[in-house]
PDB file of N, CA and C in Angstrom:
ATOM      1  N   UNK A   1      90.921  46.961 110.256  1.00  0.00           N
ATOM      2  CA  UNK A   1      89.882  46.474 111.135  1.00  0.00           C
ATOM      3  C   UNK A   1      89.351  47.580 112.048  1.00  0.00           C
ATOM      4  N   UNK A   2      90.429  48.268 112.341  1.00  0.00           N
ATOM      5  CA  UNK A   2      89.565  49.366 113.363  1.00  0.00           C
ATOM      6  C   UNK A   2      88.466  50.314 112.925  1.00  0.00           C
ATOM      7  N   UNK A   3      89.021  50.690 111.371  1.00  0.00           N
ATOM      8  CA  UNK A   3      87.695  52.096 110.884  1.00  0.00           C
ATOM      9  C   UNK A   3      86.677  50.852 110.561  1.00  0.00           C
ATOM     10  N   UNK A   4      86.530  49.684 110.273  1.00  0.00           N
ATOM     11  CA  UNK A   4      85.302  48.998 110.017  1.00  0.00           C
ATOM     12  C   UNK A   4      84.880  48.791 111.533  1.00  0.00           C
ATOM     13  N   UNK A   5      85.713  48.775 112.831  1.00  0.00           N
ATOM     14  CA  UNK A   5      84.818  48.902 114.096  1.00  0.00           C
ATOM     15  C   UNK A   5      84.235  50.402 114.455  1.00  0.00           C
ATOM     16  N   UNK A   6      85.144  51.429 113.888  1.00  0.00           N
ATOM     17  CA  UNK A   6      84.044  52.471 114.006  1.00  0.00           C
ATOM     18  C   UNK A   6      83.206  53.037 113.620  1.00  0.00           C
ATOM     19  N   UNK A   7      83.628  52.402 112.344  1.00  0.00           N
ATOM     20  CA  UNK A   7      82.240  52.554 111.753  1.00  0.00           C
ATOM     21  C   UNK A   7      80.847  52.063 111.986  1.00  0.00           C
ATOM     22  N   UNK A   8      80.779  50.680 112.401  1.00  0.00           N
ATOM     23  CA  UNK A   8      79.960  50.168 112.953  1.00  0.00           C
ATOM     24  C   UNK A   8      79.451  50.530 114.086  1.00  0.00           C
ATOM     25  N   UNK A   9      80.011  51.408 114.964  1.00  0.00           N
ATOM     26  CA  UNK A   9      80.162  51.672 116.056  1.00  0.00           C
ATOM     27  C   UNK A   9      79.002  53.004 115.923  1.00  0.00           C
ATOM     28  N   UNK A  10      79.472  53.702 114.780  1.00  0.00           N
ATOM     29  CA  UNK A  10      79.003  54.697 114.557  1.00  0.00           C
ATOM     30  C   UNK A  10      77.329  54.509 114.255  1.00  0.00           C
ATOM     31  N   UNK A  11      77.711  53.330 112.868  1.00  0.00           N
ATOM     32  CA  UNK A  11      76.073  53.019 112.783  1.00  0.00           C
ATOM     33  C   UNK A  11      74.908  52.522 113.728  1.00  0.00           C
ATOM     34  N   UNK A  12      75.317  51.880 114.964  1.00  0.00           N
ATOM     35  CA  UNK A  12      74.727  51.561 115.524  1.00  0.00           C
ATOM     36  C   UNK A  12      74.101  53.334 116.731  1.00  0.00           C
ATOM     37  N   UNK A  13      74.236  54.087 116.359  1.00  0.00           N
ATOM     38  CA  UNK A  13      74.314  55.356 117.537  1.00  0.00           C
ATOM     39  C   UNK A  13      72.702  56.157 116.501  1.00  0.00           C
ATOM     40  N   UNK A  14      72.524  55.208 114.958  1.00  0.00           N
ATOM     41  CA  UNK A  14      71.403  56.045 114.347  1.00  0.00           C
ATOM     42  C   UNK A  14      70.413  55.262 114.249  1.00  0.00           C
ATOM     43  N   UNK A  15      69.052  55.449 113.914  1.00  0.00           N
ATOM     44  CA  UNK A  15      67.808  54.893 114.227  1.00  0.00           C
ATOM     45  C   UNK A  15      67.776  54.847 112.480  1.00  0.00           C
ATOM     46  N   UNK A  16      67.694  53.766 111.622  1.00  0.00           N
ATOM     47  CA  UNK A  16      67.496  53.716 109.985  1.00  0.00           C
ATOM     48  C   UNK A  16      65.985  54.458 109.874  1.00  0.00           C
ATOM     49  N   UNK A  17      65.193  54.176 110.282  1.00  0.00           N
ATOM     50  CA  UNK A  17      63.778  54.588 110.165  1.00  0.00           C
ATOM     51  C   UNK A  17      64.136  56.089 110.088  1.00  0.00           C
ATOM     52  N   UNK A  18      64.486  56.665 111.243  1.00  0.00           N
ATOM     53  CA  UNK A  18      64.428  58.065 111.919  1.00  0.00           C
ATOM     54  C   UNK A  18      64.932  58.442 110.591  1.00  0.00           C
ATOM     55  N   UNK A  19      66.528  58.135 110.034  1.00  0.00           N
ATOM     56  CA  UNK A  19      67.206  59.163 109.417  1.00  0.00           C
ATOM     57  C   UNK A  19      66.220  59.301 108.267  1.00  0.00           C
ATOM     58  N   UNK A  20      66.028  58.093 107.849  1.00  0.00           N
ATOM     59  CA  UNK A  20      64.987  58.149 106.052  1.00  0.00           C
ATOM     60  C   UNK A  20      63.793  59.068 106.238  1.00  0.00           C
ATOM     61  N   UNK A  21      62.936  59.386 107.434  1.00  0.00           N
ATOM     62  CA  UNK A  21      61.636  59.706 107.788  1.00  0.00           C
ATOM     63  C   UNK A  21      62.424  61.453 108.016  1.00  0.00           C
ATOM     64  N   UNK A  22      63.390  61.832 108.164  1.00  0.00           N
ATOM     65  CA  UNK A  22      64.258  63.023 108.470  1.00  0.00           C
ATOM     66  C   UNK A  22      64.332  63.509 107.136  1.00  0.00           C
ATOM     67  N   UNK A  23      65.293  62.421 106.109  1.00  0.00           N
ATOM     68  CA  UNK A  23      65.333  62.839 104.534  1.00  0.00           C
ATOM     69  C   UNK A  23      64.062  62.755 104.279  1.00  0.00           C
ATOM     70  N   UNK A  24      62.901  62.322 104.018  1.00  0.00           N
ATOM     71  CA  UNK A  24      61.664  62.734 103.262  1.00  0.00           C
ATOM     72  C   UNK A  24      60.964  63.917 103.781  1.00  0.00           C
ATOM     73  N   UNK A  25      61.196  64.252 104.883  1.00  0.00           N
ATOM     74  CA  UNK A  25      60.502  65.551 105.580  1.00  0.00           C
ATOM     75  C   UNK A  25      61.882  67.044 104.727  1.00  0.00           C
ATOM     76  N   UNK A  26      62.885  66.695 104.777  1.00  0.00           N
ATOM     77  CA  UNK A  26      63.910  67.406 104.078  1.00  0.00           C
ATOM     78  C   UNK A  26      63.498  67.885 102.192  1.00  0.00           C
ATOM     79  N   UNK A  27      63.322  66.822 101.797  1.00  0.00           N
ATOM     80  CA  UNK A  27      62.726  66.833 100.425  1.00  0.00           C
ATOM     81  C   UNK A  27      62.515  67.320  99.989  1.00  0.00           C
ATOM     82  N   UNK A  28      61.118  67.491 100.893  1.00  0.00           N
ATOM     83  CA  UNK A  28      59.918  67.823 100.943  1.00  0.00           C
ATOM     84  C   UNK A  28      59.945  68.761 100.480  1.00  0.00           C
ATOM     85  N   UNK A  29      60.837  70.192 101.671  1.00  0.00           N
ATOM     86  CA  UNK A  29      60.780  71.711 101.389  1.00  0.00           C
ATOM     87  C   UNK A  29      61.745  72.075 100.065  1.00  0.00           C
ATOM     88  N   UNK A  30      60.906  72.949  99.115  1.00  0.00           N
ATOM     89  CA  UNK A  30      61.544  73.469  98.235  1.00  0.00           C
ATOM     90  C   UNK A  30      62.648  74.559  98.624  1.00  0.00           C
ATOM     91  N   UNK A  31      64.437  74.181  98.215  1.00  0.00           N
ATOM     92  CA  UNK A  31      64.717  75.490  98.172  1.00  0.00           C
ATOM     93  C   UNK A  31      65.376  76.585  97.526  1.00  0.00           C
ATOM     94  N   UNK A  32      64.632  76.773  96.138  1.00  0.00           N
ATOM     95  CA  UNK A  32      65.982  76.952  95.051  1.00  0.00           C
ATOM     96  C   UNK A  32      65.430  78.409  94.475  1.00  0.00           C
ATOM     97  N   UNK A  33      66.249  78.950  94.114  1.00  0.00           N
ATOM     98  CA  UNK A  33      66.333  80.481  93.689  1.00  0.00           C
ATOM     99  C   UNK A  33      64.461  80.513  92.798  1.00  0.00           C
ATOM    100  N   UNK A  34      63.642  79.754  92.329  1.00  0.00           N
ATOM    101  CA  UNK A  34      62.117  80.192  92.140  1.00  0.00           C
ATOM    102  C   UNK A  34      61.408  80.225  93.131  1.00  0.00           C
ATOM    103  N   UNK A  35      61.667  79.836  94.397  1.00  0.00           N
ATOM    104  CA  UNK A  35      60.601  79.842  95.715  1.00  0.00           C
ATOM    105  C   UNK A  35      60.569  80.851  96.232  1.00  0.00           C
ATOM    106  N   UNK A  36      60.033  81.754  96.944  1.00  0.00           N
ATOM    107  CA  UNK A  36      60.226  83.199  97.320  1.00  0.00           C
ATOM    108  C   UNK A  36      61.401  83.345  98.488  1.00  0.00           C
ATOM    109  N   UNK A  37      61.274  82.065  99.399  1.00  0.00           N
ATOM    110  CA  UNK A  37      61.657  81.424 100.442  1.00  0.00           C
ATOM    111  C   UNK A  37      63.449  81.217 100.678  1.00  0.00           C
ATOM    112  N   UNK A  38      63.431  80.547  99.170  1.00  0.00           N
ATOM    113  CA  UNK A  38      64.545  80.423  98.867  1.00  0.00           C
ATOM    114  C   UNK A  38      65.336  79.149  99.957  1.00  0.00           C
ATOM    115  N   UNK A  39      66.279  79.333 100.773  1.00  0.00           N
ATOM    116  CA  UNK A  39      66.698  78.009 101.425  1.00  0.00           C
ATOM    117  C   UNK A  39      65.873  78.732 102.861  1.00  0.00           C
ATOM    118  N   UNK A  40      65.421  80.007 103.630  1.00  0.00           N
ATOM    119  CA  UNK A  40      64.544  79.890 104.418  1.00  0.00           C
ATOM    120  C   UNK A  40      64.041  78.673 105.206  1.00  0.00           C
ATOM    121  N   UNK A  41      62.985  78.281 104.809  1.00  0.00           N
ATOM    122  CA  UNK A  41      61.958  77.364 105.242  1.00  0.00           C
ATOM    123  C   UNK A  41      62.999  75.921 105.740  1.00  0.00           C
ATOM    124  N   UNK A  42      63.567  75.661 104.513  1.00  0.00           N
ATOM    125  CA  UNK A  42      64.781  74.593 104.796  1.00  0.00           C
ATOM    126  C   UNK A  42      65.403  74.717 106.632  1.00  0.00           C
ATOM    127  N   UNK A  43      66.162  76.003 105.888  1.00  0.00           N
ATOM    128  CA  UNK A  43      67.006  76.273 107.347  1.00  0.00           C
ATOM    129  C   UNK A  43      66.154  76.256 108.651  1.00  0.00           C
ATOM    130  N   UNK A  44      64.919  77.147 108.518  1.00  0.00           N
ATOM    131  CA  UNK A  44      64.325  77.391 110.025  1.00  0.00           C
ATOM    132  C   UNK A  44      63.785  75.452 110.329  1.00  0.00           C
ATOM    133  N   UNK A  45      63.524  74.773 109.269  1.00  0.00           N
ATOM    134  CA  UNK A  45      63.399  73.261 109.607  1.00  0.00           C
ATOM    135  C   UNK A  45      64.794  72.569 110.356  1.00  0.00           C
ATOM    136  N   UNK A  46      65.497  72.712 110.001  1.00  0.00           N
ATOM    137  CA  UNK A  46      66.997  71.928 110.496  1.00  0.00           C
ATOM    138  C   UNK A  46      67.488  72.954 111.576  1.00  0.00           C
ATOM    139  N   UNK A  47      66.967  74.217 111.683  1.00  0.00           N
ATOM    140  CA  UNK A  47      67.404  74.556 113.352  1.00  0.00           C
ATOM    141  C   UNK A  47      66.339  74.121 114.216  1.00  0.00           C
ATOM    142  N   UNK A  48      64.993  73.985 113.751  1.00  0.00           N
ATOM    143  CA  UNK A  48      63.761  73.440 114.591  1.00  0.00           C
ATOM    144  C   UNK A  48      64.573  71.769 115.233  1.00  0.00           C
ATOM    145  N   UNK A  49      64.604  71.175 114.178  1.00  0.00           N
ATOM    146  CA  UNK A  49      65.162  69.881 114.485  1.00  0.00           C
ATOM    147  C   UNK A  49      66.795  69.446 115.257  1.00  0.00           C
ATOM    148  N   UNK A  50      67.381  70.776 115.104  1.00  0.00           N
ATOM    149  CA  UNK A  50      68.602  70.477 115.650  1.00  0.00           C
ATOM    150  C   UNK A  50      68.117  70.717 116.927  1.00  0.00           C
ATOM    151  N   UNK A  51      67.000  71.437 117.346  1.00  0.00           N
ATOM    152  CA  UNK A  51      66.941  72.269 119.077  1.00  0.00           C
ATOM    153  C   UNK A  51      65.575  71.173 119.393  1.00  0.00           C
ATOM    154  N   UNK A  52      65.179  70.266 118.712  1.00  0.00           N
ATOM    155  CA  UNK A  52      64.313  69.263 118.995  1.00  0.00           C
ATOM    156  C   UNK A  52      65.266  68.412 119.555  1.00  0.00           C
ATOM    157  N   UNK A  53      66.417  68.021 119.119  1.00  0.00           N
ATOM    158  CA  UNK A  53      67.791  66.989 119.690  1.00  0.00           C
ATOM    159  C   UNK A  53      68.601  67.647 120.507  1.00  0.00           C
ATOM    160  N   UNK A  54      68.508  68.463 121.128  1.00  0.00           N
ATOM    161  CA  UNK A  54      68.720  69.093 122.166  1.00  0.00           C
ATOM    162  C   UNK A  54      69.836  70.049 121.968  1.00  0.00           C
ATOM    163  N   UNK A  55      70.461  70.874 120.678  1.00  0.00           N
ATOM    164  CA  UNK A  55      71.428  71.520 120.451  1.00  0.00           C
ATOM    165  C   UNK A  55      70.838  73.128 121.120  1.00  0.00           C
ATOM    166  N   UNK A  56      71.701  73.504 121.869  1.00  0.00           N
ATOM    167  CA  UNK A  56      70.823  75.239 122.252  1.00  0.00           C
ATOM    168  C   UNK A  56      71.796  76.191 121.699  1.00  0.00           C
ATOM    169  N   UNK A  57      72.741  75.797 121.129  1.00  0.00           N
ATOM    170  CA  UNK A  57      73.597  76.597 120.825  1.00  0.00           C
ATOM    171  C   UNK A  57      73.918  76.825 119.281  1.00  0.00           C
ATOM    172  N   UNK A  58      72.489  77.587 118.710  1.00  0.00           N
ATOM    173  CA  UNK A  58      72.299  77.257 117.224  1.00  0.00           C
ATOM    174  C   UNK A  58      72.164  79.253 116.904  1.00  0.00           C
ATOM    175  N   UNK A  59      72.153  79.198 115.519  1.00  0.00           N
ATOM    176  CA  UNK A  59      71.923  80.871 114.800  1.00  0.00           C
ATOM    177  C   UNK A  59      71.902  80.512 113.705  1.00  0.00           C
ATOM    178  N   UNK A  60      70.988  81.406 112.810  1.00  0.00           N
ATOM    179  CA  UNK A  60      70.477  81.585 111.471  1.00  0.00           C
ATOM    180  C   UNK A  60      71.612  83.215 111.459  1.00  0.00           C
ATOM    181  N   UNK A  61      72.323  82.407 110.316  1.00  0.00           N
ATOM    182  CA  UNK A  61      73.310  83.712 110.112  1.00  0.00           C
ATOM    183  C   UNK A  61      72.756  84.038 108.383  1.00  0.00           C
ATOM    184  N   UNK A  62      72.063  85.080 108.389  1.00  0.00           N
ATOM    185  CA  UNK A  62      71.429  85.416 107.250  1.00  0.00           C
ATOM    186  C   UNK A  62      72.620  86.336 106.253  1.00  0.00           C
ATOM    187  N   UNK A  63      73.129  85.378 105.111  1.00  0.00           N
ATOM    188  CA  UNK A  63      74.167  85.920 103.777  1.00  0.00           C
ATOM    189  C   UNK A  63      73.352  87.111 103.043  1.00  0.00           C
ATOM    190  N   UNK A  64      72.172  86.377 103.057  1.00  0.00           N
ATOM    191  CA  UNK A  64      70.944  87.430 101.797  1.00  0.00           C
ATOM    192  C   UNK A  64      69.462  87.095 102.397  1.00  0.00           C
ATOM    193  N   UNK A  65      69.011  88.164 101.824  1.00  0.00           N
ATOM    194  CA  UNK A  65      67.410  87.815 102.317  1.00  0.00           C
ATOM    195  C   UNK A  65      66.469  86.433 101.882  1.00  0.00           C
ATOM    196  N   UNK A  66      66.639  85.970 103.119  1.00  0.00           N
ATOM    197  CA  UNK A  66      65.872  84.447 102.981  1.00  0.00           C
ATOM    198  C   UNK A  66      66.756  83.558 102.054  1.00  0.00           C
ATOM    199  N   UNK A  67      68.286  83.933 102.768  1.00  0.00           N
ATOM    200  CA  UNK A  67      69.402  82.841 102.399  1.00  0.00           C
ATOM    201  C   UNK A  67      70.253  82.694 103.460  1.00  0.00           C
ATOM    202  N   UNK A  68      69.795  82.054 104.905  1.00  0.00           N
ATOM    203  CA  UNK A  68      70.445  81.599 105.930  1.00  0.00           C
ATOM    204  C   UNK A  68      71.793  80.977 105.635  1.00  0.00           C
ATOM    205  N   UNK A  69      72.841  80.431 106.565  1.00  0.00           N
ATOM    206  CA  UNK A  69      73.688  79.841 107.012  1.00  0.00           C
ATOM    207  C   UNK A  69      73.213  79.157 108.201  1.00  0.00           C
ATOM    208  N   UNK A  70      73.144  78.201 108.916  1.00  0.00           N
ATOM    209  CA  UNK A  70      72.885  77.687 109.926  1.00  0.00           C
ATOM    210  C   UNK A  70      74.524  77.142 110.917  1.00  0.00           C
ATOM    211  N   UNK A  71      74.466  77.743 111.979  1.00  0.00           N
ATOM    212  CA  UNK A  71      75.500  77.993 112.530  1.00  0.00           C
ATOM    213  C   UNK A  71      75.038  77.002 114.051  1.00  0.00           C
ATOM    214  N   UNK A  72      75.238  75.671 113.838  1.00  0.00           N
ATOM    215  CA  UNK A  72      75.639  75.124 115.429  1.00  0.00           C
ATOM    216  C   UNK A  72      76.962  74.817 116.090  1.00  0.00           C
ATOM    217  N   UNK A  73      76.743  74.650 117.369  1.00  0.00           N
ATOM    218  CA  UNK A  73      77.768  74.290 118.268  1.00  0.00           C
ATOM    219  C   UNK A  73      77.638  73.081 119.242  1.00  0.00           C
ATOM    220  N   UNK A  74      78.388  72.162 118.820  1.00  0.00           N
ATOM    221  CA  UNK A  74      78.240  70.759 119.590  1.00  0.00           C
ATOM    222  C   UNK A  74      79.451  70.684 120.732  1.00  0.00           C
ATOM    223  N   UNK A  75      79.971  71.392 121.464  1.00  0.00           N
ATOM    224  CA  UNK A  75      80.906  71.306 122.530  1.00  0.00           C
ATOM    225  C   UNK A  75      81.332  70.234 122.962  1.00  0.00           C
ATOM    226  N   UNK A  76      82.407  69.644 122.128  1.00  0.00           N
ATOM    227  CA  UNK A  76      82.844  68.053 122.767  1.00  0.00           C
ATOM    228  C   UNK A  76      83.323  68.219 124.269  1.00  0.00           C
ATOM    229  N   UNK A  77      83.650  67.285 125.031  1.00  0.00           N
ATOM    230  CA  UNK A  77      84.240  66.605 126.489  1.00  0.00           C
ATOM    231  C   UNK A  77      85.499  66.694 126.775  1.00  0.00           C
ATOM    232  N   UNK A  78      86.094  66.834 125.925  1.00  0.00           N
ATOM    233  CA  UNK A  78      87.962  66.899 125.541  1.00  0.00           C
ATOM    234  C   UNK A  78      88.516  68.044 125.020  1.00  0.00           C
ATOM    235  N   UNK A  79      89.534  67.870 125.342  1.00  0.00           N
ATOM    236  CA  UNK A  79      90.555  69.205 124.836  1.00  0.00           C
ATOM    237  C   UNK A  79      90.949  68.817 123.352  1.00  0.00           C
ATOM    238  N   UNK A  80      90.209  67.629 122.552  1.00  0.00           N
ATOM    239  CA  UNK A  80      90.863  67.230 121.510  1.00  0.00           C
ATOM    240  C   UNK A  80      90.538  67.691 120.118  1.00  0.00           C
ATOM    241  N   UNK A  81      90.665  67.442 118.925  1.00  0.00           N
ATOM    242  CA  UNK A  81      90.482  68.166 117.924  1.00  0.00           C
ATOM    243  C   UNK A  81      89.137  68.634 117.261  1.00  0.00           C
ATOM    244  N   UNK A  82      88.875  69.206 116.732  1.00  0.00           N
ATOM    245  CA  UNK A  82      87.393  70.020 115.997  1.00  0.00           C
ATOM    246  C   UNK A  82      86.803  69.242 115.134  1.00  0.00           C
ATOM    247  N   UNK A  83      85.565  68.860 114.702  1.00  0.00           N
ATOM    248  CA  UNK A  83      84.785  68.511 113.787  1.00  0.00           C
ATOM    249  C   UNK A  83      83.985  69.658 112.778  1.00  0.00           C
ATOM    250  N   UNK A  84      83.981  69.819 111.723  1.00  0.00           N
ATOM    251  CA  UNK A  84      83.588  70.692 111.139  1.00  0.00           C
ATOM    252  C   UNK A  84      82.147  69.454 110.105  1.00  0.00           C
ATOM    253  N   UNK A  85      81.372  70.297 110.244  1.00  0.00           N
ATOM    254  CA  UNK A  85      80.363  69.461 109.035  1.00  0.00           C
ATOM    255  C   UNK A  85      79.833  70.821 107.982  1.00  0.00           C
ATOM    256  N   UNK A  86      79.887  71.075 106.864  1.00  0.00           N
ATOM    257  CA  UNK A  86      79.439  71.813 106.118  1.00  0.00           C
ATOM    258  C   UNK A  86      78.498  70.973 104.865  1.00  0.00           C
ATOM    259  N   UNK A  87      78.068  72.049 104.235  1.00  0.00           N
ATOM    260  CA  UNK A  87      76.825  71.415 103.505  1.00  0.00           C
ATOM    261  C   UNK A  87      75.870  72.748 102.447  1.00  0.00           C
ATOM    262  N   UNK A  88      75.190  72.603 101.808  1.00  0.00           N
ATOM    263  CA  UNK A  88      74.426  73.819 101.403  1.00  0.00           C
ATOM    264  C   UNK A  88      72.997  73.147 101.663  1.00  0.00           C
ATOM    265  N   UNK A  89      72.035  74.664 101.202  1.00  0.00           N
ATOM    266  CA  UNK A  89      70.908  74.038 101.238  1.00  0.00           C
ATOM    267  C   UNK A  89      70.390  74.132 100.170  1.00  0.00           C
ATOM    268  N   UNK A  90      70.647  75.238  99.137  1.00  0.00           N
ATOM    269  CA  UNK A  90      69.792  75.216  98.255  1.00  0.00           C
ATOM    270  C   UNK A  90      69.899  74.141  97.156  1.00  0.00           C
ATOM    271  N   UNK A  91      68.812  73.870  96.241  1.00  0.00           N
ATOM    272  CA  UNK A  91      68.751  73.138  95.262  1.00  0.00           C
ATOM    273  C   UNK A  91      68.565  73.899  93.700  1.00  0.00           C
ATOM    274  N   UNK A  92      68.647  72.487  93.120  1.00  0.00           N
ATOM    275  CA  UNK A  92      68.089  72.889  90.976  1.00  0.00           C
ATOM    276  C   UNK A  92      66.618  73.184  91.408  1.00  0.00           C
ATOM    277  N   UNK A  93      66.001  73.999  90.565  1.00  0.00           N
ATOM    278  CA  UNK A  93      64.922  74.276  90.346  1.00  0.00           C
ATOM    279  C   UNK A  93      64.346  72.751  89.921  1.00  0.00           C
ATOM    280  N   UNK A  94      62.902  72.329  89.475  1.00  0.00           N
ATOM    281  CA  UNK A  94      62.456  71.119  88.962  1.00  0.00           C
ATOM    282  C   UNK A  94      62.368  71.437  87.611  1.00  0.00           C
ATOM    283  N   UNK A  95      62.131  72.421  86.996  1.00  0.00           N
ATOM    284  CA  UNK A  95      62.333  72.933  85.886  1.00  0.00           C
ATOM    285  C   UNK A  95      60.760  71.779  84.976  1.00  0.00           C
ATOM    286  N   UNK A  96      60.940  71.353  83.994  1.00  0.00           N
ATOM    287  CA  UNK A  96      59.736  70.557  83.425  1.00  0.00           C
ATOM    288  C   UNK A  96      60.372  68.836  83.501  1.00  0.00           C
ATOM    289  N   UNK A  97      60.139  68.569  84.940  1.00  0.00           N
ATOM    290  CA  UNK A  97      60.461  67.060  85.398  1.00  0.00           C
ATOM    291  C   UNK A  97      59.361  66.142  85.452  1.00  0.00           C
ATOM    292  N   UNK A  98      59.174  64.999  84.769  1.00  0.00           N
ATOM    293  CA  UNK A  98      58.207  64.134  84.718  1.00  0.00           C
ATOM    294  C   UNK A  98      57.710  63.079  86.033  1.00  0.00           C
ATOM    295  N   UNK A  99      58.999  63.004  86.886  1.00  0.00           N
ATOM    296  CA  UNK A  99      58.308  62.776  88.362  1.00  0.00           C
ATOM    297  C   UNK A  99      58.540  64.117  89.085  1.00  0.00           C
ATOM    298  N   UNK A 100      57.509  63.771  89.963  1.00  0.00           N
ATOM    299  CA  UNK A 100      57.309  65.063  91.194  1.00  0.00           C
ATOM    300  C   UNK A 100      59.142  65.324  92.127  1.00  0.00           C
ATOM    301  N   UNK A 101      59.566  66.282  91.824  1.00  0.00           N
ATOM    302  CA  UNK A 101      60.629  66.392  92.188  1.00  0.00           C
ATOM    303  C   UNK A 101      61.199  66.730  93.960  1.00  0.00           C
ATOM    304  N   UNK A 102      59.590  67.303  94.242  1.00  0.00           N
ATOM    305  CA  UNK A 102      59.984  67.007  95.860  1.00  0.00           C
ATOM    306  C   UNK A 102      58.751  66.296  96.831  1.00  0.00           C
ATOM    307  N   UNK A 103      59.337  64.699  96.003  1.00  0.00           N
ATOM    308  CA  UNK A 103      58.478  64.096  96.606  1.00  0.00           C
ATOM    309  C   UNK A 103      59.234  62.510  96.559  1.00  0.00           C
ATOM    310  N   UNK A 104      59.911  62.113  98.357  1.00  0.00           N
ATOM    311  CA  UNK A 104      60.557  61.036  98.244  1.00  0.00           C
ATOM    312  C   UNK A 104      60.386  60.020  97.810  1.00  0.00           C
TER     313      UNK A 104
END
């Protein structure tokens, strides 16, 4: 009973609209080894948006040219344990796909 109260707990802290209207703007940007960009454009979007939600404690830690890492810091209230969230950005190419592949 308790992880189904925090969970709930949890869901109630996100806006459904916001997150889906977040993933289609995400989509959107291409970022896979044919774009010149590469995950670029991606990354400088999700540090724009992390410092739109008020994170100031963000860095584009560049692996390769126009292949960021995005590096934030959420400073919890407590002396208590760490949260780690990891993730990539890049994607498959669309290669010859019969729907539009970055388009939610």
């Amino acid at each position: 009973m308790k992880r189904e109260q925090a969970r709930e707990k949890v869901l109630q802290l996100f806006d459904r609209d916001e997150l889906l209207d977040l993933l289609k703007e995400l989509i959107k940007i291409p970022s896979h080894k044919q774009v010149e960009w590469q995950e670029d454009r991606l990354a400088r979007f999700i540090l724009n948006y992390l410092q739109g939600e008020g994170l100031d404690n963000l860095k584009l830690d560049y692996i390769m040219e126009n292949r960021p890492n995005i590096l934030a810091l959420l400073p919890g209230k407590g002396g208590g344990k760490s949260l780690t969230f990891n993730g990539h950005l890049d994607t498959v190419p669309p290669y010859n796909m019969v729907l539009p592949p970055i388009s939610p």
